[in-house]
Protein backbone atom coordinates (compact mmCIF):
# COMPACT_ATOMS: atom_id res chain seq x y z
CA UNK A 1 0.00 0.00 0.00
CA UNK A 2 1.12 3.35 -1.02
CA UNK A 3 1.48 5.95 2.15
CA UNK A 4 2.67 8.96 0.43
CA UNK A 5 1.09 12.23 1.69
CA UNK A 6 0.34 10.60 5.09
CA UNK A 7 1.34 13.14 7.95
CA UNK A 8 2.36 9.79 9.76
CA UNK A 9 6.02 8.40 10.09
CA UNK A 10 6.18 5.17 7.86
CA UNK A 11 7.59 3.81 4.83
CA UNK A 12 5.75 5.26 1.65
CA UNK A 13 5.06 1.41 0.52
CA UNK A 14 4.56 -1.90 2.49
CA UNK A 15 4.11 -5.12 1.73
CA UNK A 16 -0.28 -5.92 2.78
CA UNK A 17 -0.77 -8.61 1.46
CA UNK A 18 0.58 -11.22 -1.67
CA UNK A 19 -0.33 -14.32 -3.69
CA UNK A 20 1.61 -16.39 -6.33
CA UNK A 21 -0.11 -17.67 -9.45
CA UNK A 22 0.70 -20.02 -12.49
CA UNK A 23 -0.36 -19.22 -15.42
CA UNK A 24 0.69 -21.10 -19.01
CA UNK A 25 0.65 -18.86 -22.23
CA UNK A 26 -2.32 -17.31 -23.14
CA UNK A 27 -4.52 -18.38 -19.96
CA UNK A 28 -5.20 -15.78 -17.91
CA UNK A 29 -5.42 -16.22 -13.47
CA UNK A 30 -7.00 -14.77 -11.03
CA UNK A 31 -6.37 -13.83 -7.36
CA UNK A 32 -8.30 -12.47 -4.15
CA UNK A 33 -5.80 -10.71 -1.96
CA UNK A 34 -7.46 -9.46 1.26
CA UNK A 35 -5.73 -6.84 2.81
CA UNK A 36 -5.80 -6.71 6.51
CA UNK A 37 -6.74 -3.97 8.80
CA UNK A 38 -3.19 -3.55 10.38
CA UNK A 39 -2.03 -2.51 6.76
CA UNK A 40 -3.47 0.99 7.47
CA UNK A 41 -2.64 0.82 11.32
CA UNK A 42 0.67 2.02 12.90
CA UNK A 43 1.85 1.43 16.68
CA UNK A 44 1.04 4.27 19.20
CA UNK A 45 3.12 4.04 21.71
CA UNK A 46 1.79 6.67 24.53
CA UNK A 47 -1.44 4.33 24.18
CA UNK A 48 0.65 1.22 24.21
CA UNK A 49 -1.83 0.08 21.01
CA UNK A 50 -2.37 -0.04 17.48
CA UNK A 51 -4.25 3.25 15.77
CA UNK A 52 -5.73 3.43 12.58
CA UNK A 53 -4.68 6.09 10.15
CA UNK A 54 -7.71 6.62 8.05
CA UNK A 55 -7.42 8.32 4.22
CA UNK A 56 -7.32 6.63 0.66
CA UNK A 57 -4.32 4.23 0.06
CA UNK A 58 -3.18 3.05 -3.05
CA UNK A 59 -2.99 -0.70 -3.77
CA UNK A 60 -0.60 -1.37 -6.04
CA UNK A 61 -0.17 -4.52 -7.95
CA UNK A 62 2.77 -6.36 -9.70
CA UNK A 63 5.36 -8.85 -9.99
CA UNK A 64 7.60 -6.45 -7.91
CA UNK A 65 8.53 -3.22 -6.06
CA UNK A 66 9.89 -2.45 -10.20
CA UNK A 67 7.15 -3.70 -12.16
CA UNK A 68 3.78 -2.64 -10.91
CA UNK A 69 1.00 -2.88 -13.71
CA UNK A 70 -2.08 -1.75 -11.63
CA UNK A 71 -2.82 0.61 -9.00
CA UNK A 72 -6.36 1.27 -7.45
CA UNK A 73 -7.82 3.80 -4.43
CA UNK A 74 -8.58 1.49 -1.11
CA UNK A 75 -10.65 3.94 1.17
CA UNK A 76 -10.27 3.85 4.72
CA UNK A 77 -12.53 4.59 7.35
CA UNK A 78 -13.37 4.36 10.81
CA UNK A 79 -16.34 2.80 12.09
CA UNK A 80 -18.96 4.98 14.06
C-alpha cells in the first residue's frame, strides 16, 4: 500500500498482502488478496496500542517493487 502524503512516520510502501499464481501462455489467473486492517494501522506508543490512520491508500499490484502494472484507491474509514 502506497502511504505517500500521510502526515504519519512510515515507509511510503509496504508489503499488505501477496499471492503467487501459475499461469501457461495465453490463460489468464486470477487472485483475491485481502488486505488486513493492520495494513493501514501504525503502533502508538503513549497508548501502548495499534491506531488506525484513516485516508485513501493506493494498492498497487505487480510482480515487484519495479514492475507494478495496476494501481487502485482502497478507502479507509473508521467505524462509528
Amino acid at each position: 500500500m502506497d502511504t505517500r502524503g500521510d502526515a504519519e512516520d512510515r515507509p511510503v510502501r509496504r508489503l499488505a498482502g501477496f499471492a503467487s499464481l501459475t499461469a501457461a501462455p495465453g490463460e489468464t489467473a486470477e487472485a483475491t488478496i485481502p488486505l488486513p486492517r493492520r495494513a493501514a494501522e501504525i503502533w502508538d506508543a503513549a497508548k501502548g496500542a495499534w491506531r488506525l490512520i484513516p485516508g485513501t491508500y493506493a494498492a498497487e499490484v505487480g510482480r515487484s517493487v519495479a514492475d507494478r502494472c495496476l494501481s487502485f484507491p482502497v478507502p479507509v474509514r473508521t467505524t462509528a
